[in-house]
Protein backbone atom coordinates (compact mmCIF):
# COMPACT_ATOMS: atom_id res chain seq x y z
CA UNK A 1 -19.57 18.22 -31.25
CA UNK A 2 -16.97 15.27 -29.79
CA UNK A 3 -17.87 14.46 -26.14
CA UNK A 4 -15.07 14.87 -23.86
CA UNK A 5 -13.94 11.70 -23.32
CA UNK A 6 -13.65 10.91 -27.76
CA UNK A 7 -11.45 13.98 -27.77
CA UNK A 8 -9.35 12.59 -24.81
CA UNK A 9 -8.61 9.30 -26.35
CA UNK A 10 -8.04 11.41 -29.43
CA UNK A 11 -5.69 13.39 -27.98
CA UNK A 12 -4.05 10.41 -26.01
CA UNK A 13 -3.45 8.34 -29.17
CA UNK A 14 -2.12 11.43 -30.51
CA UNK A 15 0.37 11.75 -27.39
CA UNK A 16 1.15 8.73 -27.00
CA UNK A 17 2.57 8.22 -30.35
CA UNK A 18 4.60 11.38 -30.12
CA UNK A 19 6.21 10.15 -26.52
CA UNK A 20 7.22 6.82 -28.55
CA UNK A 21 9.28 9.52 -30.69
CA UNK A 22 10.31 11.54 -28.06
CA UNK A 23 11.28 9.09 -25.78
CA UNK A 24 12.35 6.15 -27.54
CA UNK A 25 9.64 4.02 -25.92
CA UNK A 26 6.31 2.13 -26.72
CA UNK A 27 3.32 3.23 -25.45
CA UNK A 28 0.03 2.18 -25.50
CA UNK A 29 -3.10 3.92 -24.66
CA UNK A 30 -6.46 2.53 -23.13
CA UNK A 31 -8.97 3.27 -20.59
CA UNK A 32 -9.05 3.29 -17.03
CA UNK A 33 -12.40 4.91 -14.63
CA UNK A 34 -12.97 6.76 -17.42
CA UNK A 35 -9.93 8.25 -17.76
CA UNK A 36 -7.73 7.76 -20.72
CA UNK A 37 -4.22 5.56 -19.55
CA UNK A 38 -1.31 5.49 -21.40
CA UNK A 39 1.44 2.66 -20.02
CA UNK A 40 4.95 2.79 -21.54
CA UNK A 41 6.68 -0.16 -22.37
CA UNK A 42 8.97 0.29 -19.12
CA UNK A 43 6.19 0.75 -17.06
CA UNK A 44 5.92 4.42 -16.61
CA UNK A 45 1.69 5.12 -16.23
CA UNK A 46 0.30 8.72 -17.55
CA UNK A 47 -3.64 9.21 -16.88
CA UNK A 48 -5.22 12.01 -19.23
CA UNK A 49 -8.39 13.81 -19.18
CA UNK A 50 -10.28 16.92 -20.39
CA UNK A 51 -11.85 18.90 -17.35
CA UNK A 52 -15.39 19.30 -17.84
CA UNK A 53 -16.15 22.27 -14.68
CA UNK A 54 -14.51 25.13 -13.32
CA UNK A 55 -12.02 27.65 -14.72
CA UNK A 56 -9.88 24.81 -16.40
CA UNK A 57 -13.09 24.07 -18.36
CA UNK A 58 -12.16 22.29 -21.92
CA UNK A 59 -8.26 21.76 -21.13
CA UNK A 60 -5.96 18.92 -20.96
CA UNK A 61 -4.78 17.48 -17.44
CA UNK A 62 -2.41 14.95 -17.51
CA UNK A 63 -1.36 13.34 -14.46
CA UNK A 64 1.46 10.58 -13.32
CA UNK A 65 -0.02 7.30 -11.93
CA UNK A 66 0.76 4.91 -9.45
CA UNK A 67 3.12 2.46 -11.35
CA UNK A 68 1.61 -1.36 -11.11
CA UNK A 69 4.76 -2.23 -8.53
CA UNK A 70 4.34 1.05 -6.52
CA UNK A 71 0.88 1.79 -5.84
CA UNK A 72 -0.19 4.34 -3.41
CA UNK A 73 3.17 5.16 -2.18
CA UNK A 74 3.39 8.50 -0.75
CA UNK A 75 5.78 10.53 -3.11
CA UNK A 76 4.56 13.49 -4.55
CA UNK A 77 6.56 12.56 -7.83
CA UNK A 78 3.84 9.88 -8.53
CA UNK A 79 1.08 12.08 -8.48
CA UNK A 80 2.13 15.54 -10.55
CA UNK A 81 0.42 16.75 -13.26
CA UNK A 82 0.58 19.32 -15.36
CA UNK A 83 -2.65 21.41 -17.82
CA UNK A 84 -2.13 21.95 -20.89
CA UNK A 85 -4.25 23.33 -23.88
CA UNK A 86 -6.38 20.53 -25.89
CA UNK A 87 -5.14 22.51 -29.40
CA UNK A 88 -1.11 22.34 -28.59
CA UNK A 89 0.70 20.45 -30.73
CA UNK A 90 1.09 16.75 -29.08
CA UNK A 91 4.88 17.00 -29.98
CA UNK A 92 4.83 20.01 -27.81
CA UNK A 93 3.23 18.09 -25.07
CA UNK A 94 5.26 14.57 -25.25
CA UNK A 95 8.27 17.55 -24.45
CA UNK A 96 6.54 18.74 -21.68
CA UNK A 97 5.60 15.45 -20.43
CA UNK A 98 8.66 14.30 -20.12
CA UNK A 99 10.49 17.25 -19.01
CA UNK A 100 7.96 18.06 -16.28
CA UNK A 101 6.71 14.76 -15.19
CA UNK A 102 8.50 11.82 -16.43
CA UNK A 103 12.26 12.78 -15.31
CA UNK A 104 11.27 13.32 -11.77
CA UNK A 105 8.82 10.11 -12.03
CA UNK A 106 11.64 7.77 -13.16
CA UNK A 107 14.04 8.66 -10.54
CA UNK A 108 11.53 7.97 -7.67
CA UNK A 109 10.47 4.35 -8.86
CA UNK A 110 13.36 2.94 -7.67
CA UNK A 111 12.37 4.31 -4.24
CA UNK A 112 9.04 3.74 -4.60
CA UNK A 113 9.18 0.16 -5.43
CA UNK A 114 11.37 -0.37 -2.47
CA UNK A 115 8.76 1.26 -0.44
CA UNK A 116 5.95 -0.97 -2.37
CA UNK A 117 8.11 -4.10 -1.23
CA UNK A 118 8.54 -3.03 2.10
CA UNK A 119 5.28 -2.43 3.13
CA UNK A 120 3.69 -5.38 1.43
CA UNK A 121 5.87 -7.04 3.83
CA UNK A 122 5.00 -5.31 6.55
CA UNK A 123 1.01 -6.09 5.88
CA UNK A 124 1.84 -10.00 5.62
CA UNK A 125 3.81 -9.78 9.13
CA UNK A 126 1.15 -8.57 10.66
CA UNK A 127 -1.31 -10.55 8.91
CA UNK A 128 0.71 -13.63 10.56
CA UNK A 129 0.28 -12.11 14.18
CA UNK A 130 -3.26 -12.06 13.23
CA UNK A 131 -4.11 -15.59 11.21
CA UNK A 132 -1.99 -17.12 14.92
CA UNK A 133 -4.40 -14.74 16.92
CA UNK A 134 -7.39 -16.02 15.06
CA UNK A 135 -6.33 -20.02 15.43
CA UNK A 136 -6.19 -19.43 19.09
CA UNK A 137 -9.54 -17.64 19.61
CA UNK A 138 -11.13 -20.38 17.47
CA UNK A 139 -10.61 -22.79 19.99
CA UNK A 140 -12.89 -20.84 22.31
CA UNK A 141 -16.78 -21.03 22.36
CA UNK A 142 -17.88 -18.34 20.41
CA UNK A 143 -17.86 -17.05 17.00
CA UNK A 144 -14.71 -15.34 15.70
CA UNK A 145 -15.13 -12.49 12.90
CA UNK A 146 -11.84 -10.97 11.31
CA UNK A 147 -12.92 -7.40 9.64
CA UNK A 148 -12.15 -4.23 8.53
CA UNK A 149 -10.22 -2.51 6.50
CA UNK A 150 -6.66 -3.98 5.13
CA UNK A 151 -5.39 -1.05 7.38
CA UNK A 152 -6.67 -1.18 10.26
CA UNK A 153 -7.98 -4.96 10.67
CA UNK A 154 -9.99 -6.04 13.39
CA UNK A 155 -10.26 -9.39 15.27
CA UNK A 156 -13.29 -9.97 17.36
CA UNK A 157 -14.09 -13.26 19.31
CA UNK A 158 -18.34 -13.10 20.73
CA UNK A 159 -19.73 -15.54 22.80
CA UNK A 160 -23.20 -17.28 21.58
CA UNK A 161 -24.31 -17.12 24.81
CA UNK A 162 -23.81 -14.37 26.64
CA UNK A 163 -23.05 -14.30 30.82
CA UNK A 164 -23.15 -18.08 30.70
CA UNK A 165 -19.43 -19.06 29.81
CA UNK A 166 -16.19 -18.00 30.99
CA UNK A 167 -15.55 -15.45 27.77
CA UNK A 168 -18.07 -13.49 26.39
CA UNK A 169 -15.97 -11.16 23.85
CA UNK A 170 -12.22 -10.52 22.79
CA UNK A 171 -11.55 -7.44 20.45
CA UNK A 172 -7.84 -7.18 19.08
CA UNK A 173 -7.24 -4.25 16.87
CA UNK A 174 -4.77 -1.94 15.57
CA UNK A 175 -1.92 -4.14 14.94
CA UNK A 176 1.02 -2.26 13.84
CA UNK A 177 4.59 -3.69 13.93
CA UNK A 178 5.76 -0.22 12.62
CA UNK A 179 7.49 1.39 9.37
CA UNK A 180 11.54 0.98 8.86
CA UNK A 181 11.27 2.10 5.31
CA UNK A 182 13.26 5.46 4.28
CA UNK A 183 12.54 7.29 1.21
CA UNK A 184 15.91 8.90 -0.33
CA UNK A 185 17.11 12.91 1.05
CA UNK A 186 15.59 14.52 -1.31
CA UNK A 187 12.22 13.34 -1.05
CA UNK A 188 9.75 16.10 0.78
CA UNK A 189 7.51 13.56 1.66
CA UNK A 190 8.48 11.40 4.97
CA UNK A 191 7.94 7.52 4.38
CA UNK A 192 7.54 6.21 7.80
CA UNK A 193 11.05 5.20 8.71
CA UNK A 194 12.21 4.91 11.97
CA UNK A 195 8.50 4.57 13.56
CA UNK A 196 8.32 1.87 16.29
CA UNK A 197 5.64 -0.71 16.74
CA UNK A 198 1.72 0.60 18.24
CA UNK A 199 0.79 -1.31 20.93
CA UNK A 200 -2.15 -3.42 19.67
CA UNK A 201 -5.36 -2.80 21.76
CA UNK A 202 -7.25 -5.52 23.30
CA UNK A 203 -10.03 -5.61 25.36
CA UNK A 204 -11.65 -8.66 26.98
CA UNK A 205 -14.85 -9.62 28.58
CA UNK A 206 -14.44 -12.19 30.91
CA UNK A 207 -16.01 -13.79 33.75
CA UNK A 208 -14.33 -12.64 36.92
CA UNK A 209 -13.03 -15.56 38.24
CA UNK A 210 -10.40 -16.23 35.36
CA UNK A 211 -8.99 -12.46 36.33
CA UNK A 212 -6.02 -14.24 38.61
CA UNK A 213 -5.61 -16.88 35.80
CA UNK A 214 -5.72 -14.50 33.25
CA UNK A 215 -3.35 -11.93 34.52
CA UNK A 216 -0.30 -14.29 35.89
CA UNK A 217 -0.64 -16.21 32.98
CA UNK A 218 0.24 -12.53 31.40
CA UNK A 219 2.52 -11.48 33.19
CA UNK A 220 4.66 -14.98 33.36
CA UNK A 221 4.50 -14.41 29.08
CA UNK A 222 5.35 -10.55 29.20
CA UNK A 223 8.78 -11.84 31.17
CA UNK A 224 9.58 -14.89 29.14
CA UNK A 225 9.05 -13.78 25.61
CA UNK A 226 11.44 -12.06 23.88
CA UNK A 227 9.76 -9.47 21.15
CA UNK A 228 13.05 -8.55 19.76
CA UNK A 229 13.01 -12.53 18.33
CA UNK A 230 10.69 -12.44 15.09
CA UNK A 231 9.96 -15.69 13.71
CA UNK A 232 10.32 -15.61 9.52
CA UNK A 233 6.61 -15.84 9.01
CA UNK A 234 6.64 -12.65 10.71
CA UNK A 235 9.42 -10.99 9.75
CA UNK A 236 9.03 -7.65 7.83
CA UNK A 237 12.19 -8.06 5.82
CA UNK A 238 11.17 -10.62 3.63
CA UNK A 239 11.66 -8.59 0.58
CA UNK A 240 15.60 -7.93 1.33
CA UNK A 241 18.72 -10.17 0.87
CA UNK A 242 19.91 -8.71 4.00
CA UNK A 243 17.10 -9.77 7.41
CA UNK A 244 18.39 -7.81 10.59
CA UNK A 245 16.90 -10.44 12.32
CA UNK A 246 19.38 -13.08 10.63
CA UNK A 247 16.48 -15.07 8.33
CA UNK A 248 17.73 -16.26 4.80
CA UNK A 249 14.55 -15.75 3.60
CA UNK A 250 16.20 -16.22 -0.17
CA UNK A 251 16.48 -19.92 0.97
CA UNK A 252 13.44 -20.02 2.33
CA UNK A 253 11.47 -18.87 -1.14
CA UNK A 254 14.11 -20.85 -3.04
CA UNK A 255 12.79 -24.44 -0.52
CA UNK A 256 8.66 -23.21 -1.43
């Protein structure tokens, strides 16, 4: 008897080459954590694998994937899938592929990818706030340690001798300049637009002393900067033609 995974590639080659009927376009299968991958020659990614437990023991799931230029973007579109029986015909399946999966699939990737842009952007703008963060820091005595998780990134500053300096630890974390990304009407799933900025949390150790320092230095920055003015290295909008905060960043990749 075939092991699961031979009858899956099996029955992917087998699928594959009836969606490059069906739908007029080349795909290829291969392998991906052990689940069989096929990629069409527009991009559209199909995982499929025989479930080895339960009541759905022995049959065929095929799922959408993440396309490569919209990975883990939150539409449910990008994630269906659909069970169907190992022995069915694989014409019958390339049909209900792309009747079930692929026509709702193709009409979110332009949304998707838009989303994908936006929120890469988004990371490196905050990434900036951080990398100028981190220079500063550096200049103290102490050891600075940038960690985490690309999602929640943490900044910590610790002094190498404790209670004999003037700083002994600065934490920054949580630095989120917010989501102004929409997904399209129809879409079930909210994408984050319209959130604001979170307030970054910081928390210092510091010898007392520098408290009167510390704290009108503050406040005479919290009245003289503007946040509404966003340098381009941390501007969110690099992805589109159009900056609401007035950038060209289209000249600026065209001078790098």
């Amino acid at each position: 008897m075939n092991r699961p995974e031979h009858s899956a590639r099996e029955i992917g080659a087998r699928l594959a080459a009836a969606l490059g009927t069906l739908d007029e376009q080349t795909w290829r299968v291969t392998e991906h954590h052990q689940r069989v991958l096929l990629v069409s020659a527009g991009g559209d990614r199909l995982e499929l694998h025989i479930r080895g437990y339960g009541p759905q023991a022995g049959r065929v799931i095929v799922r959408c994937s993440d396309p490569a230029d919209a990975r883990d973007v939150p539409m449910r579109a990008l994630g269906a899938t659909i069970t169907v029986s190992p022995t069915r015909p694989a014409e019958q399946i390339a049909a209900d592929v792309c009747r079930r999966l692929l026509r709702a699939y193709r009409t979110v990737r332009p949304a998707a990818r838009a989303w994908r842009a936006a929120d890469d952007a988004l990371a490196c703008a905050e990434g900036a706030v951080l990398d100028e963060a981190e220079r500063h820091l550096g200049r103290l005595a102490g050891t600075v340690v940038r960690s985490g998780s690309p999602h929640l990134t943490e900044l910590t500053l610790t002094a190498e001798h404790p209670y004999r300096g003037a700083v002994e630890q600065v934490r920054i974390s949580q630095v989120s300049l917010g989501h102004e990304v929409t997904g399209p009407v129809e879409q079930e799933v909210p994408l984050g637009g319209g959130r604001g900025p979170t307030y970054a949390r910081v928390g210092l150790n510091v010898h007392p002393r520098l408290l009167p320092a510390l704290t009108r230095a503050l406040a005479e920055i919290a009245a003289t900067t503007d946040v509404g003015v966003v340098p381009p290295h941390q501007c969110p909008h690099t992805h589109e033609p159009g900056c609401p905060h007035g950038h060209d960043h289209l000249a600026e990749h065209s001078e790098e």
